[in-house]
PDB file of N, CA and C in Angstrom:
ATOM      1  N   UNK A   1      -8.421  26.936  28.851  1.00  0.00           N
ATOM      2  CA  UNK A   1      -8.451  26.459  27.483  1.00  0.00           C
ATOM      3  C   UNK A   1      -7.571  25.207  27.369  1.00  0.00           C
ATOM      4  N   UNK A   2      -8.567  24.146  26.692  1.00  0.00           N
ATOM      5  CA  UNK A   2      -7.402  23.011  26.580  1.00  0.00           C
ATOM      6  C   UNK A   2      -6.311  22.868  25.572  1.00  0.00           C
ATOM      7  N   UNK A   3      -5.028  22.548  25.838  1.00  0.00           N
ATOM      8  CA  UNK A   3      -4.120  22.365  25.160  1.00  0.00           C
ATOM      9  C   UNK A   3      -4.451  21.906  23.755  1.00  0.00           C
ATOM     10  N   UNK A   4      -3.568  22.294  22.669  1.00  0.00           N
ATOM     11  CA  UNK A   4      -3.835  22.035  21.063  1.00  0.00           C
ATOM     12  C   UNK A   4      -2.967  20.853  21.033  1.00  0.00           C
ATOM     13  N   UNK A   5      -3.655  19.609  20.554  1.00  0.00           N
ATOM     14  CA  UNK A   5      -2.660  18.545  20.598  1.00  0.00           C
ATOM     15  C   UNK A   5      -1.791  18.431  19.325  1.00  0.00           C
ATOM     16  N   UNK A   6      -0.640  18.254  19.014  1.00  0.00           N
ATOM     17  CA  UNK A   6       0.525  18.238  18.251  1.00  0.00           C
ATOM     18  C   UNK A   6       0.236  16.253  17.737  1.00  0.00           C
ATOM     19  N   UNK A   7       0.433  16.581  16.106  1.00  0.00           N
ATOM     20  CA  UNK A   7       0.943  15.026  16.045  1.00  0.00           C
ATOM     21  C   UNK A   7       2.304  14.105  16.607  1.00  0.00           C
ATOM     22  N   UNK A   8       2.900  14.773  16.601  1.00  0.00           N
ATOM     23  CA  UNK A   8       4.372  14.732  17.630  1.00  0.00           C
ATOM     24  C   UNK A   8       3.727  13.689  19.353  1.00  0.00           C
ATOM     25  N   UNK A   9       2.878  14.644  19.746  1.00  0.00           N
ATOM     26  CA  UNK A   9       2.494  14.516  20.608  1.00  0.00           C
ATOM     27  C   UNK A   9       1.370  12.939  21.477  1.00  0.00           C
ATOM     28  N   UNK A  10       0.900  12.982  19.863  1.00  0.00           N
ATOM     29  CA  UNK A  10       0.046  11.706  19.592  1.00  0.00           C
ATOM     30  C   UNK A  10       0.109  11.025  18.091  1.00  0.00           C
ATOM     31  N   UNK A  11       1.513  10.243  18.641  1.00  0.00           N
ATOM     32  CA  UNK A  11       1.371   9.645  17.061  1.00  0.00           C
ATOM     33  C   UNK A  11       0.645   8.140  17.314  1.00  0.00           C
ATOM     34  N   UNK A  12       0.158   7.759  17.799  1.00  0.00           N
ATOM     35  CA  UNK A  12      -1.019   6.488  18.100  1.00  0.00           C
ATOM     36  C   UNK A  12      -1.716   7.206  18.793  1.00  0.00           C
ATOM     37  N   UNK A  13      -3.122   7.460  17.824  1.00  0.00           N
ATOM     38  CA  UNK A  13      -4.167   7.915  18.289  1.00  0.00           C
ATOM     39  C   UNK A  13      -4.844   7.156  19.149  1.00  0.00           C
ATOM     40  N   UNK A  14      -5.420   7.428  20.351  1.00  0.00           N
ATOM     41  CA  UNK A  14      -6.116   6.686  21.001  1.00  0.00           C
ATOM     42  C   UNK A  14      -7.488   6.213  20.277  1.00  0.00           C
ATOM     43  N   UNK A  15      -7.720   5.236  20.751  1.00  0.00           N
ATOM     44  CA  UNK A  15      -9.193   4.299  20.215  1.00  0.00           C
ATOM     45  C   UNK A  15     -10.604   5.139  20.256  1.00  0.00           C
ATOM     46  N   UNK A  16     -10.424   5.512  21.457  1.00  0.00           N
ATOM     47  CA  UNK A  16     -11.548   6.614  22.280  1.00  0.00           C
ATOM     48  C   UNK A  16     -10.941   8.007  22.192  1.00  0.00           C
ATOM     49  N   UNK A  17     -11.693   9.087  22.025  1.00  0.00           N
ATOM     50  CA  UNK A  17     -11.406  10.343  21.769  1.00  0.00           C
ATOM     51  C   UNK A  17     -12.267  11.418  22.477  1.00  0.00           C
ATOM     52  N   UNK A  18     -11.490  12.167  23.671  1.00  0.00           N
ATOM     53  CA  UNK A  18     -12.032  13.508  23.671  1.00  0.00           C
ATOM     54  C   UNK A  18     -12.505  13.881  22.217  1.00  0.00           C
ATOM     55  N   UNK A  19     -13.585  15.062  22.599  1.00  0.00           N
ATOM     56  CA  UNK A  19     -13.802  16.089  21.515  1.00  0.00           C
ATOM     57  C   UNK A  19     -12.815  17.325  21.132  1.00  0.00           C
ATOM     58  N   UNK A  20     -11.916  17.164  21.412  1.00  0.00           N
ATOM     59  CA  UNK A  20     -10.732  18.079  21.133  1.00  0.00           C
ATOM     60  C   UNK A  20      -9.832  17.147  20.366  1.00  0.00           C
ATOM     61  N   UNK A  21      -9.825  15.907  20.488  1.00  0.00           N
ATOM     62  CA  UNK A  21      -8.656  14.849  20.117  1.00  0.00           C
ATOM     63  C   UNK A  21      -9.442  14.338  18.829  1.00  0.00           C
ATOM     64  N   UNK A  22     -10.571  14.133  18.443  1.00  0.00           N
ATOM     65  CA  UNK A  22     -11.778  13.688  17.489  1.00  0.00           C
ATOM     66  C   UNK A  22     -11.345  14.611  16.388  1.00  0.00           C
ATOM     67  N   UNK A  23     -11.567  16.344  16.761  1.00  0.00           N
ATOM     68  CA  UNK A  23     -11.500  17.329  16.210  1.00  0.00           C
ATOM     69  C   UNK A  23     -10.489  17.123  15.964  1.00  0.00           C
ATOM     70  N   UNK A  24      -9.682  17.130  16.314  1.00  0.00           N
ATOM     71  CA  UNK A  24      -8.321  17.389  15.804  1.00  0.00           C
ATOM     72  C   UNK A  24      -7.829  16.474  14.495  1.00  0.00           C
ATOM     73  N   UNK A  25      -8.070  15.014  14.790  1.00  0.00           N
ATOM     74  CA  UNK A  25      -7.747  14.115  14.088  1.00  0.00           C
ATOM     75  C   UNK A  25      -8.561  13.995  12.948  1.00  0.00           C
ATOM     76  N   UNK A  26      -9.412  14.424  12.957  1.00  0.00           N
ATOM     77  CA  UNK A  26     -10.475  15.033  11.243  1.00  0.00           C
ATOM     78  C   UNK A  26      -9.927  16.038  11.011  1.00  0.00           C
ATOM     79  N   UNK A  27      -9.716  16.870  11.146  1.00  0.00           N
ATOM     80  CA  UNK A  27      -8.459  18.454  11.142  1.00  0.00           C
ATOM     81  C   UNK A  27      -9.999  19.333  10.677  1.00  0.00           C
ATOM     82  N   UNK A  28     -10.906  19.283  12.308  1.00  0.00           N
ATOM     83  CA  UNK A  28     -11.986  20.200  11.833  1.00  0.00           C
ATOM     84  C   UNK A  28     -11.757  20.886  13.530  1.00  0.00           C
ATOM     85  N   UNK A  29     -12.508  22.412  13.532  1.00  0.00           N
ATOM     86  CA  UNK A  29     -12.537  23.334  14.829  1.00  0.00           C
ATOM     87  C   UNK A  29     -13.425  22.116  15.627  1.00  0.00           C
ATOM     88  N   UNK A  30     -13.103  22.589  16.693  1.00  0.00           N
ATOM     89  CA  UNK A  30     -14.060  21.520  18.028  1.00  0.00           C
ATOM     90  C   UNK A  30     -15.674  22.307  17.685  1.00  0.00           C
ATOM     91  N   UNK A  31     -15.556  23.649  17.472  1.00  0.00           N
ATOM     92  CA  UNK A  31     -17.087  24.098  17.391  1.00  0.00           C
ATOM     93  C   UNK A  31     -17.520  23.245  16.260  1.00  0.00           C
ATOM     94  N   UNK A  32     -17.044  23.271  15.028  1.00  0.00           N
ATOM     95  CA  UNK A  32     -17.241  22.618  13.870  1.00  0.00           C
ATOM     96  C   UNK A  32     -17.933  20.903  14.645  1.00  0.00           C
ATOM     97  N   UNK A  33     -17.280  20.346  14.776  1.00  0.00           N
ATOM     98  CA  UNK A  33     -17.108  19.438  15.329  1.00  0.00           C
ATOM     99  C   UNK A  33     -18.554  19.068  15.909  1.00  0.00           C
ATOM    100  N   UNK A  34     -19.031  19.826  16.679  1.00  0.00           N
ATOM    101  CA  UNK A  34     -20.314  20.286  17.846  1.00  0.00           C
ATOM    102  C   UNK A  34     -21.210  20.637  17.033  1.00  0.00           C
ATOM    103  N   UNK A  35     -21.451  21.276  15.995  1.00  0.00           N
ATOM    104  CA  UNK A  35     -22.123  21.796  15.444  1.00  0.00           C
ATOM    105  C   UNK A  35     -22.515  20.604  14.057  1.00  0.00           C
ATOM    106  N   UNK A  36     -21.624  19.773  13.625  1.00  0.00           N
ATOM    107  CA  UNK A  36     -22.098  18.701  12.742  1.00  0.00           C
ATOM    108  C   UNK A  36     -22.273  17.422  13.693  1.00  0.00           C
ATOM    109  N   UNK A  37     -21.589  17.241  14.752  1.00  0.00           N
ATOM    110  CA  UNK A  37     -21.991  15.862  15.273  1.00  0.00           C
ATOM    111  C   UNK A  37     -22.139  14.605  14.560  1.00  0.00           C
ATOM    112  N   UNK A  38     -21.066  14.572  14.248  1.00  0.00           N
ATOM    113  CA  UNK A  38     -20.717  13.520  12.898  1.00  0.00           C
ATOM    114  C   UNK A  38     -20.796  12.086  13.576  1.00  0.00           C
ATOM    115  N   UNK A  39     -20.472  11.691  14.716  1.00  0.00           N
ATOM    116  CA  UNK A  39     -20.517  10.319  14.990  1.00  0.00           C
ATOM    117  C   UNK A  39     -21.175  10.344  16.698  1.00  0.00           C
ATOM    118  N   UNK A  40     -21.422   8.788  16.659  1.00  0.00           N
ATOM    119  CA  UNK A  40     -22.104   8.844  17.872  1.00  0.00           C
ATOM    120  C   UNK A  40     -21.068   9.233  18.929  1.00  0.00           C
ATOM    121  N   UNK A  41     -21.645   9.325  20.329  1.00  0.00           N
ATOM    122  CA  UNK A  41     -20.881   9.816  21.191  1.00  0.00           C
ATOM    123  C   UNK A  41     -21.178   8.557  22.716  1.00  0.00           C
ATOM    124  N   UNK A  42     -19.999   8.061  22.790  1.00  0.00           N
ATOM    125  CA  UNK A  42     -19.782   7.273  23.535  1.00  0.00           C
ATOM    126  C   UNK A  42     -19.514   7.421  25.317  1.00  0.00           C
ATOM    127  N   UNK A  43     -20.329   7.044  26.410  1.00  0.00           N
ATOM    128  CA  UNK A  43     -20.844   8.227  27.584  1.00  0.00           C
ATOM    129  C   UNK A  43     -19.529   6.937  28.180  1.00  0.00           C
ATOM    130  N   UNK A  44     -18.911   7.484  29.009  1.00  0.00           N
ATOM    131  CA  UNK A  44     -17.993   7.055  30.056  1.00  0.00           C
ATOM    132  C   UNK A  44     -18.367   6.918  31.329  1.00  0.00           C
ATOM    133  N   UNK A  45     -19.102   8.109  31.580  1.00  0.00           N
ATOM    134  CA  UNK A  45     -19.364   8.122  32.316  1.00  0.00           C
ATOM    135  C   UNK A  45     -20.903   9.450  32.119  1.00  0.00           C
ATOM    136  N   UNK A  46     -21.615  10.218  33.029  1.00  0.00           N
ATOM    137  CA  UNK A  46     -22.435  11.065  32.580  1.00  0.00           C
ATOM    138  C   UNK A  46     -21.274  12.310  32.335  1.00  0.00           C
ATOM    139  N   UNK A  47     -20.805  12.928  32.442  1.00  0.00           N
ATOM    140  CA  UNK A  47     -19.695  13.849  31.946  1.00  0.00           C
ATOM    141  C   UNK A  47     -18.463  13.680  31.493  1.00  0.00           C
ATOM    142  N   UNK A  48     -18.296  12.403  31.151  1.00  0.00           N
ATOM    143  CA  UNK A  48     -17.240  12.032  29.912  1.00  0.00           C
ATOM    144  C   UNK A  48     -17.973  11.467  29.194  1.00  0.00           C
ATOM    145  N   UNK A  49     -17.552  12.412  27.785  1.00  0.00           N
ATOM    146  CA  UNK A  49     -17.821  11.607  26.598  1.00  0.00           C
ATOM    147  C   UNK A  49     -16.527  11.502  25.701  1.00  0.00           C
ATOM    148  N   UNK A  50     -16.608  10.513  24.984  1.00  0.00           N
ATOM    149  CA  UNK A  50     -15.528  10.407  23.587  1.00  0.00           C
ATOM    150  C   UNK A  50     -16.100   9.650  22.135  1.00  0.00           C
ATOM    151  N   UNK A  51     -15.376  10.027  21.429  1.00  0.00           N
ATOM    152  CA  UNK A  51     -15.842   9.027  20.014  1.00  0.00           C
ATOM    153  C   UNK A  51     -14.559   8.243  19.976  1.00  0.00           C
ATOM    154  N   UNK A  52     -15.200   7.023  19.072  1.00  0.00           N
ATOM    155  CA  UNK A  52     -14.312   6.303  18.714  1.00  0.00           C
ATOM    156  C   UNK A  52     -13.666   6.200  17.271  1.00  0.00           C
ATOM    157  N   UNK A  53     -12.411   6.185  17.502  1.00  0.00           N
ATOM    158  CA  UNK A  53     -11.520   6.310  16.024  1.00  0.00           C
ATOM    159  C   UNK A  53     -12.420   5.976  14.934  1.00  0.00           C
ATOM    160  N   UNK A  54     -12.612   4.710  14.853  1.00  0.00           N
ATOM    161  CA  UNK A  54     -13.050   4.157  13.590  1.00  0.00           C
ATOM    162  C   UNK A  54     -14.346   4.365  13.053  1.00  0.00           C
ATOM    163  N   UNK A  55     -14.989   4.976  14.272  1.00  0.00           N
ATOM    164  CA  UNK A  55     -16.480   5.916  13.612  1.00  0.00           C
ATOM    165  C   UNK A  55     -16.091   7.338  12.531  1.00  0.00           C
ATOM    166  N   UNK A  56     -14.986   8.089  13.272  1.00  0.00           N
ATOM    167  CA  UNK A  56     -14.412   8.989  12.785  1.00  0.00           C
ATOM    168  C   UNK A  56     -13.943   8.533  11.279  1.00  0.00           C
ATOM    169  N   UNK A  57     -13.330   7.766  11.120  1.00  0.00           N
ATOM    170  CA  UNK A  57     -12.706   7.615  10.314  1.00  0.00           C
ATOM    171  C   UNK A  57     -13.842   6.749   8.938  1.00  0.00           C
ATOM    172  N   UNK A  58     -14.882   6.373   9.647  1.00  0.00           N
ATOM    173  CA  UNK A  58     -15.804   5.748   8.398  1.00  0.00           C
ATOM    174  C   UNK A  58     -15.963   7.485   8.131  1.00  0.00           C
ATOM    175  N   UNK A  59     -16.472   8.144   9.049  1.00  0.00           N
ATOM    176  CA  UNK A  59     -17.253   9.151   8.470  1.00  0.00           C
ATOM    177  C   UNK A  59     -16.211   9.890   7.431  1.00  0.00           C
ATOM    178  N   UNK A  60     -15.315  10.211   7.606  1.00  0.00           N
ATOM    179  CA  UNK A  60     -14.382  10.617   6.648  1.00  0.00           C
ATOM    180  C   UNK A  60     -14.350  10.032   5.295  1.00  0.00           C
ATOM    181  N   UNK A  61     -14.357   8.597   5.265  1.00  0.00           N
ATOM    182  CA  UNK A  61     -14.459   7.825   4.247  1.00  0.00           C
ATOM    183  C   UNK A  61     -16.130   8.244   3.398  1.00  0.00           C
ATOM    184  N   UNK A  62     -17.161   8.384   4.013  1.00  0.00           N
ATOM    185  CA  UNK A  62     -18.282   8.865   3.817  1.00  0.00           C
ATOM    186  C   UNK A  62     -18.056  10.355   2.804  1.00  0.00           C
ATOM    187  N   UNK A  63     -17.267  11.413   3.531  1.00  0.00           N
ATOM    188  CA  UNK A  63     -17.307  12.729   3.070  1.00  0.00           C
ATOM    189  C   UNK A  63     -16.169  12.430   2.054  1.00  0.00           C
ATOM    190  N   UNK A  64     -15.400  11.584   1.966  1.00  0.00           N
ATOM    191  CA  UNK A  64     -14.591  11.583   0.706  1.00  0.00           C
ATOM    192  C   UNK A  64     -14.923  11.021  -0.332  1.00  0.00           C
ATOM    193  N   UNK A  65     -16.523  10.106  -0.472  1.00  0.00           N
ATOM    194  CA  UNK A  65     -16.939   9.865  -1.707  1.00  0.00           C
ATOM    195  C   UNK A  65     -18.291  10.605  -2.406  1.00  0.00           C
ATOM    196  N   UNK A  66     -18.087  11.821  -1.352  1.00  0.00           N
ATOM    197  CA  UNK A  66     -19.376  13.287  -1.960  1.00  0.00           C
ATOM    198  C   UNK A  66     -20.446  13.345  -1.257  1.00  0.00           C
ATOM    199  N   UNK A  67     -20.205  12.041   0.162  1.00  0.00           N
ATOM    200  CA  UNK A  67     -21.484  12.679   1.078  1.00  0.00           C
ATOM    201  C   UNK A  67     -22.131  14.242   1.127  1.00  0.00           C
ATOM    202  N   UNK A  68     -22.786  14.813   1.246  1.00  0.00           N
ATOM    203  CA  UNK A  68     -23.367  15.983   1.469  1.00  0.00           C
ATOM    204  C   UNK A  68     -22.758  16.038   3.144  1.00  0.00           C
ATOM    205  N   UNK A  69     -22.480  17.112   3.830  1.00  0.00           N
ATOM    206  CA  UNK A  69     -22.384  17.493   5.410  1.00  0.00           C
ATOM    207  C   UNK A  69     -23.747  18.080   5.811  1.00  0.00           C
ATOM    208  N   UNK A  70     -25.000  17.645   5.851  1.00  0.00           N
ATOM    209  CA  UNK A  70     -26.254  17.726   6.164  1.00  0.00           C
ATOM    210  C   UNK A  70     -26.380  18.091   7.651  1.00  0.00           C
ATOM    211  N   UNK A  71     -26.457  16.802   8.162  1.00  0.00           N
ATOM    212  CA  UNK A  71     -26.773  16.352   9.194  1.00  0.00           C
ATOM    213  C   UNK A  71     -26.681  14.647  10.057  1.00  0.00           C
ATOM    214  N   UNK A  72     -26.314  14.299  10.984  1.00  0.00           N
ATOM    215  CA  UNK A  72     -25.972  13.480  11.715  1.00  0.00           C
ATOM    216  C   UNK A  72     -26.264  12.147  11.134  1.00  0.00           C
ATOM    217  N   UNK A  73     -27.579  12.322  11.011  1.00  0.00           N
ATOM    218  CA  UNK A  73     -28.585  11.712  10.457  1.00  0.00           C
ATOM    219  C   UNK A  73     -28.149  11.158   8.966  1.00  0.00           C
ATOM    220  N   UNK A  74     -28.216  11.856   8.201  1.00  0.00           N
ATOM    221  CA  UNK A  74     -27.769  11.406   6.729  1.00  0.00           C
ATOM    222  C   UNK A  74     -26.130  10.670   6.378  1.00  0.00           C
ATOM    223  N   UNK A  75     -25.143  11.335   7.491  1.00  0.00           N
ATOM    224  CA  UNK A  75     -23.918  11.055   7.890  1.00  0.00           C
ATOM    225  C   UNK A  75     -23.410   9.516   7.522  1.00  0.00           C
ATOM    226  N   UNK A  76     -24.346   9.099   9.236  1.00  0.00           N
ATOM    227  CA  UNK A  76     -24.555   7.741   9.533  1.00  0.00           C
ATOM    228  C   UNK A  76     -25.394   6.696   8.473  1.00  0.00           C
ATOM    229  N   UNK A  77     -26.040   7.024   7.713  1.00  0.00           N
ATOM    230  CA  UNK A  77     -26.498   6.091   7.024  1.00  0.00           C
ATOM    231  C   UNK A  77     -25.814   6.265   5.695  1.00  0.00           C
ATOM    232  N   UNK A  78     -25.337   7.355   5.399  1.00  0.00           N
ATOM    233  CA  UNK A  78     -24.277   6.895   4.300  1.00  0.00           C
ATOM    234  C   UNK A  78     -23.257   5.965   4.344  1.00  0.00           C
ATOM    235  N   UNK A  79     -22.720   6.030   5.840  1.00  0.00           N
ATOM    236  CA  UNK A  79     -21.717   4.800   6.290  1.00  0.00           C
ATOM    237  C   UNK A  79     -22.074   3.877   6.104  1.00  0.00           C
ATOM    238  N   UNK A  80     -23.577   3.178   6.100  1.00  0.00           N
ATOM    239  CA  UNK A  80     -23.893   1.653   5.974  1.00  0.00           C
ATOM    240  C   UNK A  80     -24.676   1.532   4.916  1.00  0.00           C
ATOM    241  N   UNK A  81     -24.284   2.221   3.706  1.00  0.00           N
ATOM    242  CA  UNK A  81     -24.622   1.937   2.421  1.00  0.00           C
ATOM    243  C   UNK A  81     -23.457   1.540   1.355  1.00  0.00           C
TER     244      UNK A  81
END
């Protein structure tokens, strides 16, 4: 099981984000997380993936002016409206 990251721990969030570090920094469960797929997912490699901060953080901006939590789909285009 991977470690629970502490803000202590990461007070400059990295740019790029595990899905544990993503999760965390929206303050949602990693299943949660998996299960809405809120932003695109950026391949590193074929078995690394991460998101990037500022996707995270539109989408937040999205759910704080009454987006619906639908789907991926509706997510992202609320961001560019």
């Amino acid at each position: 099981m991977a470690h629970k990251l502490t803000l202590q721990e990461l007070p400059d969030w990295p740019l790029l984000m595990t899905i544990e570090e993503a999760s965390r920094y929206v303050g949602i469960s990693v299943n949660l997380f998996r299960t809405l797929n809120p932003v695109q997912k950026i391949y590193i490699s074929e078995k690394s993936v991460r998101y990037h901060r500022e996707d995270l953080k539109a989408w937040v901006q999205v759910l704080k002016h009454g987006a619906p939590i639908t789907s991926n789909d509706a997510i992202i285009k609320g961001m560019f409206n």
